[in-house]
Each structure stands twice: as structure tokens, then as C-alpha cells.
Protein backbone atom coordinates (compact mmCIF):
# COMPACT_ATOMS: atom_id res chain seq x y z
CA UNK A 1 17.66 27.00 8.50
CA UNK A 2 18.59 23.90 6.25
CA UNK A 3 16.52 21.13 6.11
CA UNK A 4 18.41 17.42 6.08
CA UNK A 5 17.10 15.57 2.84
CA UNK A 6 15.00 12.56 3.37
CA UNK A 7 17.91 10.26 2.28
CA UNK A 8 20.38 11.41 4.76
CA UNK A 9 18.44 10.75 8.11
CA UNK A 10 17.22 7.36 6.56
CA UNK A 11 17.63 4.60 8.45
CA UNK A 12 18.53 1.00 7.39
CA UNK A 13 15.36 -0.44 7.61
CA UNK A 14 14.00 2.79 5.81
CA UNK A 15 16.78 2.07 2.39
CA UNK A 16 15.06 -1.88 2.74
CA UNK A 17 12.01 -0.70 1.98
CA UNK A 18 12.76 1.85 -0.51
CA UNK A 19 14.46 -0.94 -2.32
CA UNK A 20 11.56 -3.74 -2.17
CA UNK A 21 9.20 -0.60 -3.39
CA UNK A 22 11.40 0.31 -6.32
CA UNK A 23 11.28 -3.51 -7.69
CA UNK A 24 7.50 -3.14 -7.73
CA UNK A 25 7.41 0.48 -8.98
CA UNK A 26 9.83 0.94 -10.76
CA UNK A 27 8.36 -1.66 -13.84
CA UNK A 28 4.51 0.19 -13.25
CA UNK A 29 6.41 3.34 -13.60
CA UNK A 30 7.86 1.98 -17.25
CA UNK A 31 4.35 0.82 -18.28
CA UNK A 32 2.14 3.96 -20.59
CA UNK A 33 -0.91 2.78 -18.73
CA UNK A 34 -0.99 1.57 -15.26
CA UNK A 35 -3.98 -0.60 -15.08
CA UNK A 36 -6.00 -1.13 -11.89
CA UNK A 37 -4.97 -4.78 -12.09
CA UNK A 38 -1.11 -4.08 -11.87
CA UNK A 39 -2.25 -1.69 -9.34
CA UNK A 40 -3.87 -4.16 -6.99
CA UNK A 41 -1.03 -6.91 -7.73
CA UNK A 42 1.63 -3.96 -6.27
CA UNK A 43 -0.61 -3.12 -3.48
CA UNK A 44 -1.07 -6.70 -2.50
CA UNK A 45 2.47 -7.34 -3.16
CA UNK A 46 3.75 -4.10 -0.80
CA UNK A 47 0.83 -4.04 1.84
CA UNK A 48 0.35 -0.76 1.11
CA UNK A 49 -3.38 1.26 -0.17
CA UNK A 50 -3.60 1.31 -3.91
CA UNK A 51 -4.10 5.32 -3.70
CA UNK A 52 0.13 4.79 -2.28
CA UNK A 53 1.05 3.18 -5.20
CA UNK A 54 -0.24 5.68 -7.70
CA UNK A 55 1.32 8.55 -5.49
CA UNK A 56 4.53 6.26 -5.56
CA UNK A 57 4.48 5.65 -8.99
CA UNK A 58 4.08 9.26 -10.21
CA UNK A 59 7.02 10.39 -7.60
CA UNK A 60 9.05 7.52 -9.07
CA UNK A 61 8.11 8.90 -12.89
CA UNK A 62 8.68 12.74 -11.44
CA UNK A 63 12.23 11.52 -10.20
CA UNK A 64 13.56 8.18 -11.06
CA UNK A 65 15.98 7.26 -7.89
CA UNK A 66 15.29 4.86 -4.69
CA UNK A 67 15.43 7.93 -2.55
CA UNK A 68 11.78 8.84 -3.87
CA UNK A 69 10.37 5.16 -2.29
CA UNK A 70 11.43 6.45 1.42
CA UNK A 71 8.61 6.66 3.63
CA UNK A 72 7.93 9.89 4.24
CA UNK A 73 7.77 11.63 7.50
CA UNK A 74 4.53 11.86 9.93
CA UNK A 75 2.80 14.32 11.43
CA UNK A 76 3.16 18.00 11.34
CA UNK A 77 6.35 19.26 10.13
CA UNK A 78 8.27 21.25 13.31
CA UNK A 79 7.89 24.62 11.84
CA UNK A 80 4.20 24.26 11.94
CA UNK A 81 2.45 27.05 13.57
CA UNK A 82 -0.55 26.08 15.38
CA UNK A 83 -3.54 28.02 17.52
CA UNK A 84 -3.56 27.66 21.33
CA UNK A 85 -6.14 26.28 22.97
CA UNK A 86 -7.05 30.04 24.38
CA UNK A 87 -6.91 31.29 20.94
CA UNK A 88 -9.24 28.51 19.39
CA UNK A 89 -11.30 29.35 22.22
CA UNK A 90 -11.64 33.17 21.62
CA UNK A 91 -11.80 32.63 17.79
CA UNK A 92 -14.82 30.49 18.43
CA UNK A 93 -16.45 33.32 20.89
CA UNK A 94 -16.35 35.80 18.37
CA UNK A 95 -17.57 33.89 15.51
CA UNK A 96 -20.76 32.95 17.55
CA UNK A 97 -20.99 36.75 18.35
CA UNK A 98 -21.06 37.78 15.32
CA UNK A 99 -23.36 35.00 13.97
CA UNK A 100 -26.01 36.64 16.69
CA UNK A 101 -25.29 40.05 15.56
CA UNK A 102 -25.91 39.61 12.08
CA UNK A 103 -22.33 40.74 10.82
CA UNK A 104 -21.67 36.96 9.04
CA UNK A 105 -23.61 36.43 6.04
């Protein structure tokens, strides 16, 4: 099954953003050294965590287009497979089992 890229279900509000983030990246992503200074200007600047803007600056260096400043999705991606609750529940029984028994080290 094929994926939509991030830049085709982008809203309006989502290409804003990208833009204001790409005239604060896109010089820190030009600079050789990005000091923690520059970094705390861009975080201020953004409201975003510093830790965003060195993920957003490297993505920006990886691949030099707007598109790479969308927000990215949240949460678990659909395809996820995840434990029931039954499962979880049966996992845990046997673990404690075999922590009694002896048979986990």
C-alpha cells in the first residue's frame, strides 16, 4: 500500500509553518558550527525545544527543501501492531511463572 508523502496531505497552516521554520533554519543549517547561542535564539524565536531545532537543522542539511520543516505526524503510525490487553495480560502471567520456577536468569 502507498503511503501519501508528508507534503501532499499538508495543510495550509502546516506550509506557514514550514516556511517561518525554514527562515530560522535554513541560515543555522549554512553555519559549520551551530552554537548553543544561535540555538537558543531559534528556539526562542520558533517556540519550539532546542533538541527540535538540532533535529530540524540536520533534516534541513540531510535534504534542503521546505517540505523537511512540516510537522511531522503524532502518535503511532496505523500499521502499528500492538498487544491486546488479554495478551499483555498472559505475557505478564508467564513471565512471573517462570521467575518462580527458576527458568529466567
Amino acid at each position: 500500500m502507498a503511503r501519501n508523502s508528508q507534503w501532499q496531505s499538508a495543510s495550509d497552516e502546516d506550509w506557514e509553518l514550514a516556511l517561518a521554520r525554514e527562515a530560522v533554519i535554513r541560515p543555522l543549517a549554512d553555519q559549520t558550527e551551530v552554537t548553543a547561542g544561535l540555538v537558543a535564539r531559534a528556539s526562542a524565536e520558533l517556540g519550539i525545544s532546542r533538541s527540535l531545532v538540532y533535529r530540524l537543522v540536520a533534516k534541513f542539511r540531510k535534504r534542503p527543501q521546505i517540505s523537511s520543516l512540516l510537522p511531522g505526524k503524532r502518535g503511532r503510525r496505523p500499521t502499528t501492531r500492538v498487544l491486546s490487553m488479554e495478551s499483555v495480560r498472559i505475557r505478564g502471567v508467564c513471565d512471573h511463572e517462570r521467575c518462580l520456577t527458576g527458568l529466567v536468569r
